[in-house]
Protein backbone atom coordinates (compact mmCIF):
# COMPACT_ATOMS: atom_id res chain seq x y z
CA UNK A 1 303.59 90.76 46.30
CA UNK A 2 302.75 94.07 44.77
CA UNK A 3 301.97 94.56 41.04
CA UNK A 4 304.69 95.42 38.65
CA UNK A 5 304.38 98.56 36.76
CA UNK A 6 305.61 98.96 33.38
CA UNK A 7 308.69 101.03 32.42
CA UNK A 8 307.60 101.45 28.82
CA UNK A 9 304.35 102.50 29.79
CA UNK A 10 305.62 105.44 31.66
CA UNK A 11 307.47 106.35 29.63
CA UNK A 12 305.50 106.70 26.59
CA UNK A 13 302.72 108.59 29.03
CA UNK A 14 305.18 110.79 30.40
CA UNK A 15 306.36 111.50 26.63
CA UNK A 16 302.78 111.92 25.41
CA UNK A 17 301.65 113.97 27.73
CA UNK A 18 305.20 116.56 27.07
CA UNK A 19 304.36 116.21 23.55
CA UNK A 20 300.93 116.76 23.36
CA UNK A 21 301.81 120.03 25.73
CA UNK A 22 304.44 121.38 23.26
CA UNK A 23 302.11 120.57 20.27
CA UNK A 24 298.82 122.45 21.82
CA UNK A 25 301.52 125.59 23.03
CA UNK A 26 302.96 125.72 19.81
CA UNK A 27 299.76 125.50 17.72
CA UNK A 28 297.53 127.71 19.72
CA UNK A 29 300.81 130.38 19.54
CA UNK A 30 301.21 129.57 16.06
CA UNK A 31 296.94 129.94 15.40
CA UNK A 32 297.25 133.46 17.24
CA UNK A 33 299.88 134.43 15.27
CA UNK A 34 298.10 133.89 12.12
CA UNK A 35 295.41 135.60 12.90
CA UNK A 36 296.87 138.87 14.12
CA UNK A 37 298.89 138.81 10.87
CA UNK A 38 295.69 138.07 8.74
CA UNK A 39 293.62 140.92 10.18
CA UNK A 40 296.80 143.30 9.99
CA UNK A 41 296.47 142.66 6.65
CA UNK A 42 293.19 143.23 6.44
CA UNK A 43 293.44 146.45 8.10
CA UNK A 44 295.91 147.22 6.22
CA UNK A 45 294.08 146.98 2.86
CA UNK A 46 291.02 149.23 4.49
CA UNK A 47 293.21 151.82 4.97
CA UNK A 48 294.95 152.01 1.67
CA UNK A 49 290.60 152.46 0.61
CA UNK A 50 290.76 155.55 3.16
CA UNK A 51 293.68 156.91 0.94
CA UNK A 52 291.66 156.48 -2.17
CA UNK A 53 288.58 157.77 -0.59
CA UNK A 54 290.76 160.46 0.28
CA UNK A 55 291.87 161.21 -3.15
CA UNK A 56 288.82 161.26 -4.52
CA UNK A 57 286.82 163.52 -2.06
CA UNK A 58 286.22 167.23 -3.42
CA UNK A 59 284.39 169.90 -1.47
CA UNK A 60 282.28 172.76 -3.61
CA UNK A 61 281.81 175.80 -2.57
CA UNK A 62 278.92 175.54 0.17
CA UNK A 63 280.77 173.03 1.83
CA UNK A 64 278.91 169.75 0.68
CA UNK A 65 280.90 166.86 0.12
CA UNK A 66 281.30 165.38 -3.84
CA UNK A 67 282.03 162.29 -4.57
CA UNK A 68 282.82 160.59 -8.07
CA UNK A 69 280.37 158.10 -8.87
CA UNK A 70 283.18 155.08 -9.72
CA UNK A 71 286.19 154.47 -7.53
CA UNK A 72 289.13 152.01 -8.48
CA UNK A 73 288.05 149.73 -5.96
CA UNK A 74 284.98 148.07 -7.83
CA UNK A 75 283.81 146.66 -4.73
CA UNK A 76 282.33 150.22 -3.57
CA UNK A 77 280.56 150.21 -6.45
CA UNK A 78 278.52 146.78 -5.97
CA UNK A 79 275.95 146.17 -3.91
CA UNK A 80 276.62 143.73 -0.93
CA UNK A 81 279.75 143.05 -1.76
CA UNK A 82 281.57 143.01 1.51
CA UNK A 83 283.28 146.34 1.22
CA UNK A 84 281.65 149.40 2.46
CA UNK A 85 282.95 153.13 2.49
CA UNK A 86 281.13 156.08 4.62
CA UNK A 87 282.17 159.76 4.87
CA UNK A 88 280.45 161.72 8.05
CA UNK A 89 280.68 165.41 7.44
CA UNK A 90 280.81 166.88 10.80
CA UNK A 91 279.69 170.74 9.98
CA UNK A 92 276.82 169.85 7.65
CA UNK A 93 275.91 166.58 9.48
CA UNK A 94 275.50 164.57 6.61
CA UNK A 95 276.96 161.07 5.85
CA UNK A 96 278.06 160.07 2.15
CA UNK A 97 278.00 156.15 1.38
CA UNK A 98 279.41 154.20 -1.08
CA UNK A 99 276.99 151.79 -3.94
CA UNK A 100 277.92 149.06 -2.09
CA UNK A 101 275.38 149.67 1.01
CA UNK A 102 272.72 150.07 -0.85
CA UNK A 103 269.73 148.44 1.24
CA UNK A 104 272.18 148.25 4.40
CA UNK A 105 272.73 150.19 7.20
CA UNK A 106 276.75 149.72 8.11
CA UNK A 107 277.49 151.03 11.51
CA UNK A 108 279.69 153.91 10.51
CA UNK A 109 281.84 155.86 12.73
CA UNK A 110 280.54 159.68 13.28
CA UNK A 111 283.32 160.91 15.81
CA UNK A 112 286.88 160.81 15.91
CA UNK A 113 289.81 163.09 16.69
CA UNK A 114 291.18 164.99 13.67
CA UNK A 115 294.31 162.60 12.60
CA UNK A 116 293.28 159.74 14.59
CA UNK A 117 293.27 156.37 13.16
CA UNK A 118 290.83 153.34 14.84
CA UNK A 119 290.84 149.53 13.99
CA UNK A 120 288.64 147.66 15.42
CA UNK A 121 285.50 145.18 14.87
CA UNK A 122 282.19 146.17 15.31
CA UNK A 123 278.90 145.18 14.85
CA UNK A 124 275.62 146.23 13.15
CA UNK A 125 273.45 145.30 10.35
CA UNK A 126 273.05 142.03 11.54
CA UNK A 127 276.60 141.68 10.94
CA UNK A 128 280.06 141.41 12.25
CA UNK A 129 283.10 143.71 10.57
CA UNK A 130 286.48 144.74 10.58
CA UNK A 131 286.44 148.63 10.52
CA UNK A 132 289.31 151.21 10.03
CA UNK A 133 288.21 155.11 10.67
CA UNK A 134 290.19 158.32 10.18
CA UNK A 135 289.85 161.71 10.74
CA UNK A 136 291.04 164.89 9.06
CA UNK A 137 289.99 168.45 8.98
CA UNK A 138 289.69 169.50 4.96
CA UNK A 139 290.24 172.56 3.81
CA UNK A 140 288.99 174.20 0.25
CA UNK A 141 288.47 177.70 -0.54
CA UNK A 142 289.74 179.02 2.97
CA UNK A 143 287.00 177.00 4.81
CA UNK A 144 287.33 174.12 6.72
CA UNK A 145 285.54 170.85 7.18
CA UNK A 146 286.25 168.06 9.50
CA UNK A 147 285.56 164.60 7.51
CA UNK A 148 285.16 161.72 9.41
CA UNK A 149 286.01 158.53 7.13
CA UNK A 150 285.51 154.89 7.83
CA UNK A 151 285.80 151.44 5.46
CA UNK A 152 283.88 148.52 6.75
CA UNK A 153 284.61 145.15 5.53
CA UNK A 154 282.35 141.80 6.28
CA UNK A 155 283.99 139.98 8.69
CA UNK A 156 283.07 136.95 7.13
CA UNK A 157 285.86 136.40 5.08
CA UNK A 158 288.17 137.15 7.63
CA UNK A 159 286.62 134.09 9.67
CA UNK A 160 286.84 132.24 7.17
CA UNK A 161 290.19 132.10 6.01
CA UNK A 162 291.54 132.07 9.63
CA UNK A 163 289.21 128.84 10.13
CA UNK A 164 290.68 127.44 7.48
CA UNK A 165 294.20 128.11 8.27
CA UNK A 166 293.22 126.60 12.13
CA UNK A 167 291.72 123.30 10.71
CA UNK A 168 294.77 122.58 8.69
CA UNK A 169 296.94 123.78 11.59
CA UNK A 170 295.14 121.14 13.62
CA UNK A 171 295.29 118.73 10.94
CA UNK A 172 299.11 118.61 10.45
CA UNK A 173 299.75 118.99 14.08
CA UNK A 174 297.53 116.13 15.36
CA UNK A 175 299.13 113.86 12.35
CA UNK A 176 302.57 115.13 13.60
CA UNK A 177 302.00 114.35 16.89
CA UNK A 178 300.74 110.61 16.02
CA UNK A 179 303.54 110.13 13.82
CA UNK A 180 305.82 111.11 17.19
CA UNK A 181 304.22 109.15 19.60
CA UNK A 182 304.39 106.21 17.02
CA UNK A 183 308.53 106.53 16.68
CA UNK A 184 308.30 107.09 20.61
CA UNK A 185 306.79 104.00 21.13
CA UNK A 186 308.98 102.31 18.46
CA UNK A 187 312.17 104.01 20.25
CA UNK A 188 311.14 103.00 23.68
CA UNK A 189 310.47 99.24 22.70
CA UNK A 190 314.12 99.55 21.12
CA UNK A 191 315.64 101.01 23.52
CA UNK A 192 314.32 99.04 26.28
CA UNK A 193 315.39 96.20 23.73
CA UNK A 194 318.14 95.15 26.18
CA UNK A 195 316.23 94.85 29.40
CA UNK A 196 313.92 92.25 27.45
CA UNK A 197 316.53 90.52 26.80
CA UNK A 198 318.00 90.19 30.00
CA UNK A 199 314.76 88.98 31.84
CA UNK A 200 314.76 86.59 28.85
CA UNK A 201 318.08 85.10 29.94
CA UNK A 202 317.27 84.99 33.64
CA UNK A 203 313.85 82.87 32.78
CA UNK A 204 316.29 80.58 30.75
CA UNK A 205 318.57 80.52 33.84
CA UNK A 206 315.97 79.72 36.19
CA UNK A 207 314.86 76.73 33.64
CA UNK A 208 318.29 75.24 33.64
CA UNK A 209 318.15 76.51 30.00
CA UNK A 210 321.87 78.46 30.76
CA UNK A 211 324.42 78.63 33.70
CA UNK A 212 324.65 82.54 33.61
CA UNK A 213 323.81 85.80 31.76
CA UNK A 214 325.87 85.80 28.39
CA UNK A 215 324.71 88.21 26.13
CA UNK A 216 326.54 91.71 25.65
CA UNK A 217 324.56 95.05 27.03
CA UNK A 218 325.37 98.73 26.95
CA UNK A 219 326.89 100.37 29.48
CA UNK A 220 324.32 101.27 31.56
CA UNK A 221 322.95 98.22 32.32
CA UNK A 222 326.44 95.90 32.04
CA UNK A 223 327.07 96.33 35.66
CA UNK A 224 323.53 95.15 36.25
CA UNK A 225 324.53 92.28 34.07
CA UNK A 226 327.78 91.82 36.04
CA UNK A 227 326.31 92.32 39.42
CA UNK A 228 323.71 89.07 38.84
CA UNK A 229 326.22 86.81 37.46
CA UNK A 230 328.20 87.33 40.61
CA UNK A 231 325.03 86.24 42.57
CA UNK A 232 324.46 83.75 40.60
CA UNK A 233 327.86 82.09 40.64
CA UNK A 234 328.08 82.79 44.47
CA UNK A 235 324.99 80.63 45.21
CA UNK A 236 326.39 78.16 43.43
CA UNK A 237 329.36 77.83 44.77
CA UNK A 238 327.65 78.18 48.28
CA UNK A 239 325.35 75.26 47.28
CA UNK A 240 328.27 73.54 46.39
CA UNK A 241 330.08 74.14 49.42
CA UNK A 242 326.94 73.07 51.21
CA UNK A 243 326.78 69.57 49.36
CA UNK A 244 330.41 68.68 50.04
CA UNK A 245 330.45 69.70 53.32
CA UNK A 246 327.73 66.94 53.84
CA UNK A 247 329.58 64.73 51.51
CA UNK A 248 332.79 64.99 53.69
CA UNK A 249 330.79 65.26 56.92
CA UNK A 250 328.76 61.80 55.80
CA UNK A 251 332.46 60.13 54.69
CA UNK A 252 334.64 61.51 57.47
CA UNK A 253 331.96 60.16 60.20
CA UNK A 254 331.98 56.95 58.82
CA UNK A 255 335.34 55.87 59.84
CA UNK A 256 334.79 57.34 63.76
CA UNK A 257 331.32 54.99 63.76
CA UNK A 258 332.99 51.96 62.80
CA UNK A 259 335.69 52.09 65.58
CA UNK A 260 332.76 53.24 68.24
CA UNK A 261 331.07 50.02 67.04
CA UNK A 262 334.14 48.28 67.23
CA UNK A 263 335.11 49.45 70.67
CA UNK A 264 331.38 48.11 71.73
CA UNK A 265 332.93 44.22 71.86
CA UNK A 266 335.40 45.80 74.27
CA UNK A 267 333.80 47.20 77.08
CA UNK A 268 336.96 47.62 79.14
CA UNK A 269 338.61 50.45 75.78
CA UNK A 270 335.00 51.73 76.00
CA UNK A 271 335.13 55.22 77.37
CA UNK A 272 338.83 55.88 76.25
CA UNK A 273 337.36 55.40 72.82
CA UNK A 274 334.20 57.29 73.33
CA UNK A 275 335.74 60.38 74.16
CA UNK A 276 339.02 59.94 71.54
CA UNK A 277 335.96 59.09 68.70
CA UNK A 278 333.94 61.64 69.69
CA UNK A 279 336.35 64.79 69.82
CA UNK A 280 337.15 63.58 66.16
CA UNK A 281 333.37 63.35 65.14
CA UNK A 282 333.65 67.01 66.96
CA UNK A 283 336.46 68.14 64.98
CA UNK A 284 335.07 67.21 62.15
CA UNK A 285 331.64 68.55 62.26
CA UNK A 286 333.44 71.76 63.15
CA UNK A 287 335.70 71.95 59.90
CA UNK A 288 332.78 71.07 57.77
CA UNK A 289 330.34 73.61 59.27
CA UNK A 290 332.63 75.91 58.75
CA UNK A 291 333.59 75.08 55.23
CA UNK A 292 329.97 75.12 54.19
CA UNK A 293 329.10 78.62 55.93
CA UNK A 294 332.09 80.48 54.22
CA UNK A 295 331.02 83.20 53.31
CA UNK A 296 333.21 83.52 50.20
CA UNK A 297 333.67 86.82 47.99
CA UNK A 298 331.75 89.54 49.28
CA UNK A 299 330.98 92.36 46.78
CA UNK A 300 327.58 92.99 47.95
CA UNK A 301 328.87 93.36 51.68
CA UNK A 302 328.45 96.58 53.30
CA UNK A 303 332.45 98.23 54.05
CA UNK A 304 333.26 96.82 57.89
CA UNK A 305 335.83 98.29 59.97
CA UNK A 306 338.31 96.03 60.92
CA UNK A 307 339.73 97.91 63.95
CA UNK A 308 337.27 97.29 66.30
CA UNK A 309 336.80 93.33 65.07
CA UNK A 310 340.42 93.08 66.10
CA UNK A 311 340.23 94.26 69.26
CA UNK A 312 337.50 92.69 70.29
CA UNK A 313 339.55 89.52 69.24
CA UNK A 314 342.61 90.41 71.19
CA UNK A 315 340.89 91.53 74.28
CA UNK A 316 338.86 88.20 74.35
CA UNK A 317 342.59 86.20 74.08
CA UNK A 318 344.22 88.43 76.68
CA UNK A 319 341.79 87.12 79.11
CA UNK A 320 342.27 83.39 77.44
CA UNK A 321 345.50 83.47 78.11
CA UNK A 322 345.65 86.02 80.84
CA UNK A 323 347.87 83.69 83.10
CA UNK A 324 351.07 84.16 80.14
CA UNK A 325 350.61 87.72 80.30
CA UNK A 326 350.86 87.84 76.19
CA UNK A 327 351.54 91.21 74.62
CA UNK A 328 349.34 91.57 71.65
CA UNK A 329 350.65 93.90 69.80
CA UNK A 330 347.87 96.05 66.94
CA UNK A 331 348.99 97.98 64.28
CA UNK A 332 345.57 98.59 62.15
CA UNK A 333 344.50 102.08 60.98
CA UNK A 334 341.39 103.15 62.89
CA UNK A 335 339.39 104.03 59.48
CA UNK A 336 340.62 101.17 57.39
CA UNK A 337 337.40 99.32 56.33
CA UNK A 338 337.11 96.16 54.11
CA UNK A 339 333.55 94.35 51.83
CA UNK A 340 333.61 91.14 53.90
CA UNK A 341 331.41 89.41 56.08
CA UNK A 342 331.76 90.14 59.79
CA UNK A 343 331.74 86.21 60.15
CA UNK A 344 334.22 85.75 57.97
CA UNK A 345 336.74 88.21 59.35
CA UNK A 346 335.52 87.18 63.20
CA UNK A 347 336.69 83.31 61.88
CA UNK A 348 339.67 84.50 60.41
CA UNK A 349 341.52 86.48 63.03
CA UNK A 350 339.87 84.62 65.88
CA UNK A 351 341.92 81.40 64.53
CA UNK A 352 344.76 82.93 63.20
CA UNK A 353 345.15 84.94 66.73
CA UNK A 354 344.34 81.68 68.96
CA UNK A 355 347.30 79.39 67.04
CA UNK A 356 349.34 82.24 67.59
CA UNK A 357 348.80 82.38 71.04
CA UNK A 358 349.31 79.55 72.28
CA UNK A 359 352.94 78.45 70.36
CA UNK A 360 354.06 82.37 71.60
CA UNK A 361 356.06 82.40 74.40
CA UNK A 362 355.70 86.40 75.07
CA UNK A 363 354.18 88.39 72.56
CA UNK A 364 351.94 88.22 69.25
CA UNK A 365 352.03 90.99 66.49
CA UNK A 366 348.94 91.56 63.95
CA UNK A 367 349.29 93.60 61.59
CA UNK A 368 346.68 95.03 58.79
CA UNK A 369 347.06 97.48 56.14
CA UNK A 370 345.80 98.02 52.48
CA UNK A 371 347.60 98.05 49.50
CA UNK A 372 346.19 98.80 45.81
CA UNK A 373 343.45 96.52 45.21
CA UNK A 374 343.76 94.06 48.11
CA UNK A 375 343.82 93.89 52.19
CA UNK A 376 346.90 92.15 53.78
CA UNK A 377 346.89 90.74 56.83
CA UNK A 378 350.31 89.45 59.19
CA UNK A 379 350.11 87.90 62.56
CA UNK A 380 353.24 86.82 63.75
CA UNK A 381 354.53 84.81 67.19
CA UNK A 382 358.02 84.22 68.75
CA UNK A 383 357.11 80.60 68.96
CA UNK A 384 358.90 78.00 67.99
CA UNK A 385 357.41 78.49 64.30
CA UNK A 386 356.10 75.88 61.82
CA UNK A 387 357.98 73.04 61.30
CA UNK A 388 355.53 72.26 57.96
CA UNK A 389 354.49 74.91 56.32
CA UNK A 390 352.49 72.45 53.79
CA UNK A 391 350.57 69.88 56.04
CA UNK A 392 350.22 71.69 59.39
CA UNK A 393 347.11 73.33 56.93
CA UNK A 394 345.28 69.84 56.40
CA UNK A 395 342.57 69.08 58.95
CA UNK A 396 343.77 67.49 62.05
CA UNK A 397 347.57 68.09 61.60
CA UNK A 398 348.45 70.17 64.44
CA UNK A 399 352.34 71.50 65.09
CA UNK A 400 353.08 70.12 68.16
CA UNK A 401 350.80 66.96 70.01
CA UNK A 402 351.25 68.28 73.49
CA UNK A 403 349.86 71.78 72.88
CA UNK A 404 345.91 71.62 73.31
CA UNK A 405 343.74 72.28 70.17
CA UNK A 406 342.29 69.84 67.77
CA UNK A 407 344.57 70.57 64.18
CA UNK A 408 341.26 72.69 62.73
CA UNK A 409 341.26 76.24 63.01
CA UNK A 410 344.28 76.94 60.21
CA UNK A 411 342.16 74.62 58.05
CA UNK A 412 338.88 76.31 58.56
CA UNK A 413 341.36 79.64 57.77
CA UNK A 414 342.30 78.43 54.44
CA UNK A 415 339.11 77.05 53.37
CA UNK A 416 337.74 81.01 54.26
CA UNK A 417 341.18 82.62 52.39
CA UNK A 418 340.66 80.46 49.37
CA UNK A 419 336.67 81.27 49.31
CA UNK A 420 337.20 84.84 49.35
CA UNK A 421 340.00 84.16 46.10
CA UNK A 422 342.84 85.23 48.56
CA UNK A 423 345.91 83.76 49.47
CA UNK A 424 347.31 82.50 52.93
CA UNK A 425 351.56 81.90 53.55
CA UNK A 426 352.73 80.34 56.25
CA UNK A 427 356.40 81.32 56.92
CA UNK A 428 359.25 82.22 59.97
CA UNK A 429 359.01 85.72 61.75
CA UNK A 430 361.49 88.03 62.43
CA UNK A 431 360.49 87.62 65.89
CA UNK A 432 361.91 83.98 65.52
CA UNK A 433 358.30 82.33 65.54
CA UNK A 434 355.71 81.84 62.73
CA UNK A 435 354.28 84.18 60.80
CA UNK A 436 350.85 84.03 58.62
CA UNK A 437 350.47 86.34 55.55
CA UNK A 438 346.82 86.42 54.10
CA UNK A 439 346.27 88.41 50.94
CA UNK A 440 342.55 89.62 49.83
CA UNK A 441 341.40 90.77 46.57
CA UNK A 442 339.06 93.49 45.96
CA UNK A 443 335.97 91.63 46.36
């Protein structure tokens, strides 16, 4: 037999792995987020130094750029501090830098379109940094000069506060996502809660511990529930049905033995009472058989047609009895289809149709239809009808001595009707014979 596979285990893989998706979407999203809106705002703080830088630029009267020697940014004023200013003057081709490179060579920008603004990172100095350049075309005492300005800023800082941001990103997330799988895990082993519980109750079951499944389930799995205690309490009753069948078969034989054993002292009654004893021992093993193989209720049991059952039936008997010239007469709707097993039905109608048969004197009706929540079944003769409606269904009671047949197959019908929880009436026809009604529940 195959290995099992767990239900839970799936489950919590399948959830782990959607989670763990979602978490490393949303964090990597949420990361690059953060660090577009950290370096906008670092940008954004360069160029508010290009404003000052352009407040604060003068031109004298030979065109040379002059510069106070303090800004309101102290950082331009201190040496490697992380914050560097440039101005390129395009017509004299000289460059203007702030305190703060002093002993560095930033990688100022020395071309750019007049108006044109440029963010970007670049590298130089053995360094990495966020740079923001702009270009404008000054003009002082009717002359013009294009300026080329650009604030550099180590990029160090910038990595570092986004790698901090990431780690307790990370942090949170991968704690988050624990703390989910954990209530997964606790959620799956509750809601699977019921399912334990069941194969708990089946193991008791199986060790005689409890006749049937007891506790209450949700929804979902109450029909599961349902569907097993029907199984279980048809086995039963078919192991029942198998033990008193061989009860009864092991009592009725007795009684048949003793009068074979009997006859043995006289050899002259010896075949008479062979073949009387033996049809009865016949009879019997018949009625029992057939008791013990009922097939009962049959919920599992695929929908069968009926239709073509029945005429199978009555074209068999027409040739039976093809010397009376019977007129079986079917009213059945073609589509009309019933959970019972074929067996069962074939037993059913077959007797039913066969006593009916031979006590009609011309013609045999059957008739099947379905009503709300059960299947009813009427086969009727114009026979002479049933003297005893009550006995004629014991085992070897037949109706009339001098008709052949052995008083079993209404018996065996009963034992099937009351099996299957129905109900079987024996009563006169208007055709002025006897008439069976059988009545089937929804299985």
């Amino acid at each position: 037999m195959k290995a099992g596979y767990s239900i839970r285990n799936r489950l919590l893989v399948g959830a782990a792995v959607v989670l763990l998706a979602f978490m490393a979407g949303a964090g990597l999203a949420v990361q690059r987020a953060n660090t577009e809106s950290v370096r906008a705002a670092y940008f954004g703080r360069l160029q508010s130094t290009i404003y000052l830088l352009l407040a604060a630029a003068e031109l004298d009267a030979g065109g040379a750029l002059v510069m106070p020697p303090e800004f309101a940014e102290p950082r331009l004023s201190l040496p490697g501090s992380g914050l560097y200013a440039g101005i390129f003057n395009v017509l004299r081709m000289d460059q203007w830098q702030s305190a703060s490179t002093l002993g560095l060579q930033p990688p100022f920008r020395r071309s750019l379109q007049p108006g044109q603004w440029r963010n970007e990172t670049v590298d130089g100095a053995g360094k990495s940094f966020l740079s923001v350049s702009y270009a404008v075309t000054w003009k002082a005492s009717e002359r013009e000069s294009p300026l080329v300005l650009t604030v550099l800023e180590d990029r160090a800082a910038f990595d570092r506060e986004v790698a901090a941001f990431t780690r307790t990103l990370w942090l949170w997330l991968g704690g988050a996502a624990v703390l989910l799988l954990l209530a997964q895990l606790w959620l799956l082993r509750w809601g699977l809660a019921p399912l334990r519980r069941v194969a708990s109750e089946i193991r008791r079951i199986e060790d005689g511990g409890q006749s049937r499944i007891e506790g209450r389930y949700p929804t979902e799995i109450s029909s599961l529930t349902d569907n097993l205690n029907n199984l279980i309490e048809q086995e039963r009753e078919r192991q029942a049905r198998h033990r008193d069948a061989l009860s009864f078969l092991a009592h009725s034989l007795k009684t048949p033995l003793a009068v074979l054993r009997s006859a043995l002292a006289e050899p002259a009654q010896l075949p008479a009472t062979v073949a009387q004893q033996v049809s009865r021992m016949d009879d019997i093993v018949q009625h029992q058989l057939g008791r013990a193989i009922a097939g009962g209720a049959a919920r599992f049991a695929p929908p069968l047609l009926v239709a073509p059952i029945l005429e199978r039936i009555c074209s068999a008997l027409a040739k039976v009895y093809a010397e009376r010239a019977l007129d079986f007469s079917v009213e059945c709707p073609a589509d009309l289809a019933w959970r019972i097993d074929e067996g069962d039905l074939f037993e059913m109608l077959g007797n039913l149709l066969d006593n009916g048969a031979k006590w009609a004197r011309t013609q045999v009706l059957v008739r099947i239809w379905r009503e709300p929540g059960s299947l009813c079944i009427r086969i009727e003769d114009d026979g002479p009808g049933f003297s005893d409606t009550e006995s004629i269904l014991q085992l070897h009671v037949r109706g009339d001595e001098r008709t052949p047949g052995h008083g079993v197959g209404l018996a065996v019908v009963n034992d099937l009707v009351t099996s299957h929880q129905g109900e079987l009436k024996l009563s006169s026809s208007t055709l002025g014979g006897g008439r069976v009604d059988i009545v089937l529940p929804v299985p």
